[in-house]
Protein backbone atom coordinates (compact mmCIF):
# COMPACT_ATOMS: atom_id res chain seq x y z
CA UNK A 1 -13.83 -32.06 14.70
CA UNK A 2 -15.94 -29.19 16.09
CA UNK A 3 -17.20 -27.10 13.43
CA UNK A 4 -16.37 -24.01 14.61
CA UNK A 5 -12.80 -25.29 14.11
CA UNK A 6 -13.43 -25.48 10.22
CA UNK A 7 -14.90 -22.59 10.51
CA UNK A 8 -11.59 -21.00 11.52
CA UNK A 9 -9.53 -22.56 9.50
CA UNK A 10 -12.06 -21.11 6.31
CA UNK A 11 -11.60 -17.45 7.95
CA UNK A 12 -8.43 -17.72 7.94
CA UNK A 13 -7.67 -19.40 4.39
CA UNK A 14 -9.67 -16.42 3.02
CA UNK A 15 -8.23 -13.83 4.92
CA UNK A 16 -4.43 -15.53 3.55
CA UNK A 17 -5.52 -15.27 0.21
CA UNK A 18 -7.13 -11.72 0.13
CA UNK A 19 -3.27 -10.79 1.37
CA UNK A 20 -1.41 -13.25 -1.08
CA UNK A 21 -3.12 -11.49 -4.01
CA UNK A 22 -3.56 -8.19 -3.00
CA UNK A 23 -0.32 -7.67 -1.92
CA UNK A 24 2.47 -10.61 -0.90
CA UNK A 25 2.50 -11.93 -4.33
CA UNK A 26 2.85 -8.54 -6.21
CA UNK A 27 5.28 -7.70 -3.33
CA UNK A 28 7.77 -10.76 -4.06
CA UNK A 29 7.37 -10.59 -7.89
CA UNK A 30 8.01 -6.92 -8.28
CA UNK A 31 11.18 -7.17 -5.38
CA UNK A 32 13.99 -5.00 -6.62
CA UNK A 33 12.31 -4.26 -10.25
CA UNK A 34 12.91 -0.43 -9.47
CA UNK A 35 16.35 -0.61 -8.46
CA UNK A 36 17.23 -3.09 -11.68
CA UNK A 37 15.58 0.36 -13.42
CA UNK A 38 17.82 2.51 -11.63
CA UNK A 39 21.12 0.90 -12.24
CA UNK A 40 19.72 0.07 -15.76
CA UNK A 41 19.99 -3.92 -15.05
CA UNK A 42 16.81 -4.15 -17.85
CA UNK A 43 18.13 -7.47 -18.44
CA UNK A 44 17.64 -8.69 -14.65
CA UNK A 45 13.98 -7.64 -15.01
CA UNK A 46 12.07 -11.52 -15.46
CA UNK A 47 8.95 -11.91 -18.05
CA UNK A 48 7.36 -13.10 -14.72
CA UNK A 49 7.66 -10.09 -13.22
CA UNK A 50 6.40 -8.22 -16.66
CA UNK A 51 3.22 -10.02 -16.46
CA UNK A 52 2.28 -9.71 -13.02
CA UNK A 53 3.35 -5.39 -13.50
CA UNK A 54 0.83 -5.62 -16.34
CA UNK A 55 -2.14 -7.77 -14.71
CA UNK A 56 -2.25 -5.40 -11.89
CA UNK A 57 -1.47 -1.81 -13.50
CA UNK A 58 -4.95 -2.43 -15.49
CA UNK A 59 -7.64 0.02 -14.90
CA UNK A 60 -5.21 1.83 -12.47
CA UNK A 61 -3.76 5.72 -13.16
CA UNK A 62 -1.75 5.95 -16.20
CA UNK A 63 0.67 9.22 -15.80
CA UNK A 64 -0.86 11.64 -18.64
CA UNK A 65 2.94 11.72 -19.76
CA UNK A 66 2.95 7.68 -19.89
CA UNK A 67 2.66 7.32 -24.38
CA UNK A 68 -0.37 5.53 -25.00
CA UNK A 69 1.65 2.59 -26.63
CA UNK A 70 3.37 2.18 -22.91
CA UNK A 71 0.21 1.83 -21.27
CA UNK A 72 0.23 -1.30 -19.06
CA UNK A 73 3.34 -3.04 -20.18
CA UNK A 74 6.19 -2.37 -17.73
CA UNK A 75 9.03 -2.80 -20.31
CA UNK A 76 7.55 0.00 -22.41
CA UNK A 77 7.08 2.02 -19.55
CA UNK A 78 10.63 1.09 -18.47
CA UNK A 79 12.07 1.69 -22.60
CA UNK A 80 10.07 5.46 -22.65
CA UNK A 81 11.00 6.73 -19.26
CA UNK A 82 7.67 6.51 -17.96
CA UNK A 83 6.47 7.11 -14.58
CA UNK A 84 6.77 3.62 -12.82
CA UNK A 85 4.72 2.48 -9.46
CA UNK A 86 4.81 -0.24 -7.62
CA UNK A 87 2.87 -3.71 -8.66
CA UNK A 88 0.73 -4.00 -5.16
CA UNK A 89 -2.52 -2.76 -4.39
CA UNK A 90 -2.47 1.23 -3.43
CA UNK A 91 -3.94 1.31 0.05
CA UNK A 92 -4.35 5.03 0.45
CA UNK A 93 -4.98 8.20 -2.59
CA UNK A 94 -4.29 11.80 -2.30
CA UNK A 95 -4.30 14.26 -5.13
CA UNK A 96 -3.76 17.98 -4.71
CA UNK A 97 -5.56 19.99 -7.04
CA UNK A 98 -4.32 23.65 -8.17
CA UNK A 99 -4.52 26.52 -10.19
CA UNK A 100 -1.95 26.02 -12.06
CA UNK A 101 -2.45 22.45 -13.12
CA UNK A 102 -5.36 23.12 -15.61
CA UNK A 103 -8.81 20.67 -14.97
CA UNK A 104 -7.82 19.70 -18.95
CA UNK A 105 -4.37 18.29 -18.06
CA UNK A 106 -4.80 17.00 -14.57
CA UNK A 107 -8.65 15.97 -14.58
CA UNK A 108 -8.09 14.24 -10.94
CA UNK A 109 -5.45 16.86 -9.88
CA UNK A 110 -2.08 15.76 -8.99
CA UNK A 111 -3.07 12.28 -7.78
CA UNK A 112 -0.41 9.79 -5.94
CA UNK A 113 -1.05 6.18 -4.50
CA UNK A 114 0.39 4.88 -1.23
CA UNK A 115 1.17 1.58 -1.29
CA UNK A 116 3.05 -1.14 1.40
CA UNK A 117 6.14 -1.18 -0.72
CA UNK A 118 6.08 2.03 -2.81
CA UNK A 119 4.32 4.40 -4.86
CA UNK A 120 2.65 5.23 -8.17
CA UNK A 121 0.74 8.26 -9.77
CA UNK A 122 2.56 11.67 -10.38
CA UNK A 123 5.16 11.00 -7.78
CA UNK A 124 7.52 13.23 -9.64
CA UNK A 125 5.33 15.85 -10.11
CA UNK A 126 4.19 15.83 -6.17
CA UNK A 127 7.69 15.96 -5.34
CA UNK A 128 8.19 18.77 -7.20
CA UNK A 129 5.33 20.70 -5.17
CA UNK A 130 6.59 19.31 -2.49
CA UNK A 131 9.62 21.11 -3.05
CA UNK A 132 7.97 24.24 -3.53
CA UNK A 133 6.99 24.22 0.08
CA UNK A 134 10.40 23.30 1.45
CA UNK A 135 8.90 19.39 1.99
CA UNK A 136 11.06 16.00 1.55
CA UNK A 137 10.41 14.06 -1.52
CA UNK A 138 7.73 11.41 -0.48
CA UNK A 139 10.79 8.63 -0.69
CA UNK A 140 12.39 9.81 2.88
CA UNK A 141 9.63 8.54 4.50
CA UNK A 142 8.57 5.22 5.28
CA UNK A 143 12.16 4.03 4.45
CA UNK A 144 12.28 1.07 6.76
CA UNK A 145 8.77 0.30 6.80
CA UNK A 146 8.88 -0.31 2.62
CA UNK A 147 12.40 -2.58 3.23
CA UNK A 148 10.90 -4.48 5.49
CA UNK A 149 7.22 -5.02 4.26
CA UNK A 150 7.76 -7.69 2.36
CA UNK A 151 9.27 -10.04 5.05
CA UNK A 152 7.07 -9.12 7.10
CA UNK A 153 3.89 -9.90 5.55
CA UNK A 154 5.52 -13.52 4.13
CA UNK A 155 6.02 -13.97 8.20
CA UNK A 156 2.64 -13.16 8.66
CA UNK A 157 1.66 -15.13 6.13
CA UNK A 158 3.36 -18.26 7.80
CA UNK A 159 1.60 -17.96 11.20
CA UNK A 160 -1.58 -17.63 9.34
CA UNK A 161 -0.52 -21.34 7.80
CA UNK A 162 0.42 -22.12 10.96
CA UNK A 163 -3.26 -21.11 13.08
CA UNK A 164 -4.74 -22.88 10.05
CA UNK A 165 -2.63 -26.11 10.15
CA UNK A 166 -2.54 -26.20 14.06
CA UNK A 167 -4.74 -25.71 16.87
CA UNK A 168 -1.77 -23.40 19.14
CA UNK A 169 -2.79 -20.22 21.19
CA UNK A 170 0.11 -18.60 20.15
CA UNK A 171 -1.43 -18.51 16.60
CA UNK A 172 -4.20 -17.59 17.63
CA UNK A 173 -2.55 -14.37 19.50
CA UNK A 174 -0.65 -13.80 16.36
CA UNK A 175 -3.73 -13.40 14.43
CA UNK A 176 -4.62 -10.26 15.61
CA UNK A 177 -1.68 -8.78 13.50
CA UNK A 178 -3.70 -8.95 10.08
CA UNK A 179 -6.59 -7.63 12.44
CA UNK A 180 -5.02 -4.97 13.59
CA UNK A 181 -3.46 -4.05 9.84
CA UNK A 182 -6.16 -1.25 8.90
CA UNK A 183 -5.26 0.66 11.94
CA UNK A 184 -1.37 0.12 11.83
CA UNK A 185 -1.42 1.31 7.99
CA UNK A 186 -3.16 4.83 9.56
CA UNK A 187 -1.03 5.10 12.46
CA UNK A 188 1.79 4.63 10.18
CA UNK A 189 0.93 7.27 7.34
CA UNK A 190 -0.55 10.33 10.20
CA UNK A 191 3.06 9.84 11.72
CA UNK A 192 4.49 10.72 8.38
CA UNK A 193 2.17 13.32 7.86
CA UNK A 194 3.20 14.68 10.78
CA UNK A 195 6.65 14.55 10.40
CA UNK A 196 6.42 15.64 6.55
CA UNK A 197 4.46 18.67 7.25
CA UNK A 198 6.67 19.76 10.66
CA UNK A 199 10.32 18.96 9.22
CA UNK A 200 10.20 21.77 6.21
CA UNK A 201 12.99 23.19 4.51
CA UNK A 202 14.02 26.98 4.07
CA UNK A 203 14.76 25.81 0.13
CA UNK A 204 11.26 26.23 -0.65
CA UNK A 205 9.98 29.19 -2.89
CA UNK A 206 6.69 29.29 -0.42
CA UNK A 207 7.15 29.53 3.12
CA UNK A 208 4.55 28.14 5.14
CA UNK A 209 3.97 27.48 8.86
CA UNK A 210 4.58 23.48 10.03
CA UNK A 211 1.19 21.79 9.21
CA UNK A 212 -0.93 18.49 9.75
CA UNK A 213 -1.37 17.46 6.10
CA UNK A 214 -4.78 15.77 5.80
CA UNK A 215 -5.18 12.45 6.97
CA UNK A 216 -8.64 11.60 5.28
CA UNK A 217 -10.91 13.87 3.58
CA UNK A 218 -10.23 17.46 1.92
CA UNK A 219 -8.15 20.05 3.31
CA UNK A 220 -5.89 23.17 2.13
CA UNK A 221 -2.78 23.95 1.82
CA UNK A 222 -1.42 27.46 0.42
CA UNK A 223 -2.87 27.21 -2.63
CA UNK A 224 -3.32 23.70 -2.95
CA UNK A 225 -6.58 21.65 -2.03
CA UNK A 226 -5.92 18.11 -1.42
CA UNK A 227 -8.03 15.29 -1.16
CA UNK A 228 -7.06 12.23 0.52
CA UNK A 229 -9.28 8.99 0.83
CA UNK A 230 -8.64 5.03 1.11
CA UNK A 231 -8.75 3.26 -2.08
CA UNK A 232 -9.24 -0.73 -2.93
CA UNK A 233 -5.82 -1.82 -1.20
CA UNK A 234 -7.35 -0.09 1.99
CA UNK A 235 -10.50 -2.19 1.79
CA UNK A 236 -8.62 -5.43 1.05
CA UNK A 237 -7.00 -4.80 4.70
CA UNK A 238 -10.62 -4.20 6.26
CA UNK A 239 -11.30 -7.55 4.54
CA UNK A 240 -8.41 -9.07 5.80
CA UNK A 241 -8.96 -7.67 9.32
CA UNK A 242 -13.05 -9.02 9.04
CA UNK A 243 -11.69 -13.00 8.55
CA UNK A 244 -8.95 -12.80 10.46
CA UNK A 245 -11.46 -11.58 13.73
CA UNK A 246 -14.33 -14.32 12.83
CA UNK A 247 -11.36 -16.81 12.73
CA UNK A 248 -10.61 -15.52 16.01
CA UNK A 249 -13.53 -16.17 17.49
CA UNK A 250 -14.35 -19.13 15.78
CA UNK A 251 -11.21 -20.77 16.98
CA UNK A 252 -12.06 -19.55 20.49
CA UNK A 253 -15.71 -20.92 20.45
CA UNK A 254 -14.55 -23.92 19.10
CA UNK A 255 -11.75 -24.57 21.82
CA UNK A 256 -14.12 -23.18 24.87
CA UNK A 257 -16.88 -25.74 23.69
CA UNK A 258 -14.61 -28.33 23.29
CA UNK A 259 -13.27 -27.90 27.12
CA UNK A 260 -16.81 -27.81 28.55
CA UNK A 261 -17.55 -30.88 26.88
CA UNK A 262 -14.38 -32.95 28.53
């Protein structure tokens, strides 16, 4: 075997696992936990799911109305009413900072996590303010793309098997979808951006002009300054995206060699 086939194959498997853990697993574990919550199905929610919830909340954002004694374990959170995220790795962070949410109460501002099924951080409170400028509630956007995440990244994960297992061109074309996954994650969020911050509502108590929220960096908004940056999920995906390329090329070197040679 040419080495520059292993090679691949070692790209790849790393690239697999960086999404597997950072955010398939999580994903299928944590499936339908928030509606069970909802409907108040507590009894549908599986000690599985409990651990994984609490293995991956540590050293995240703990809502500073979360009781201490609820503080990463999901059925206390669940049994106090507690703000409740999402088990995946938050790929993007934005927190709005303001006068009237004192430095001692909200040290990081208003702070909410984007994730590929969800969210977590004040999501209540930043719907409220996002009331009070006549914008949706963040859960109108993104609808499809958080039904359909999680199939979609187990059928990525099976042609990433598959370019490992075989040596197919079609896998290897299908490989630049975890490539391109950094980019598609920022197209996706500017749209809604966009279309947040140009569909507003007459309901709210401030009336401002449509608006570009801020994609990446700071930026202002009435009286708000916000603050939006990637955070580790983000940096999984460049990971991701880095593997997934070498085993590109690898694959290609590897086959291109291998013809010259015959």
């Amino acid at each position: 075997m040419h080495p520059s086939f292993l090679k691949s194959r070692i790209f790849a498997t790393i690239a697999l696992l960086i999404m597997t853990f950072s955010f398939t697993l999580p994903m299928v574990v944590f499936h339908g936990t928030l509606n069970a919550v909802h409907d108040n199905r507590i009894e549908d929610i599986s000690p599985l799911t409990a651990k994984v919830w609490n293995l991956y909340s540590k050293g995240r954002y703990i809502s500073t109305t979360t009781p201490e004694s609820a503080h990463n374990d999901l059925m206390e959170m669940i049994e106090t009413s507690s703000e409740l995220g999402v088990a995946s790795l938050p790929i993007w962070a934005v927190s709005l900072e303001a006068p009237n949410y004192p430095k001692e109460a909200f040290p990081e501002g208003i702070p909410v996590f984007f994730h590929f099924d969800g969210y977590s951080g004040e999501v209540h409170e930043m719907n409220t303010i996002n009331h009070y400028v006549g914008m949706d509630p963040m859960w109108v956007g993104g609808h499809i793309e958080r039904e359909i995440g999680i199939y979609a990244l187990l059928a990525l994960s099976l042609a990433m098997i598959y370019f490992i297992a075989y040596n197919k061109k079609i896998w290897t074309y299908l490989m630049f979808i975890p490539v391109s996954l950094p980019l598609l994650f920022m197209a996706d969020y500017s749209y809604w951006l966009y279309w947040f911050g140009h569909n507003l509502h007459d309901w709210g108590a401030f009336k401002i002009k449509p608006f570009m929220p801020t994609v990446f960096g700071d930026g202002k908004i009435a009286q708000f300054t916000t603050h939006s940056y990637p955070t580790i999920g983000f940096y999984m995906l460049l990971l991701i995206a880095l593997f997934s390329l070498l085993a590109i090329m690898a694959r290609n070197k590897a086959n291109r060699e291998t013809a010259e040679q015959q």
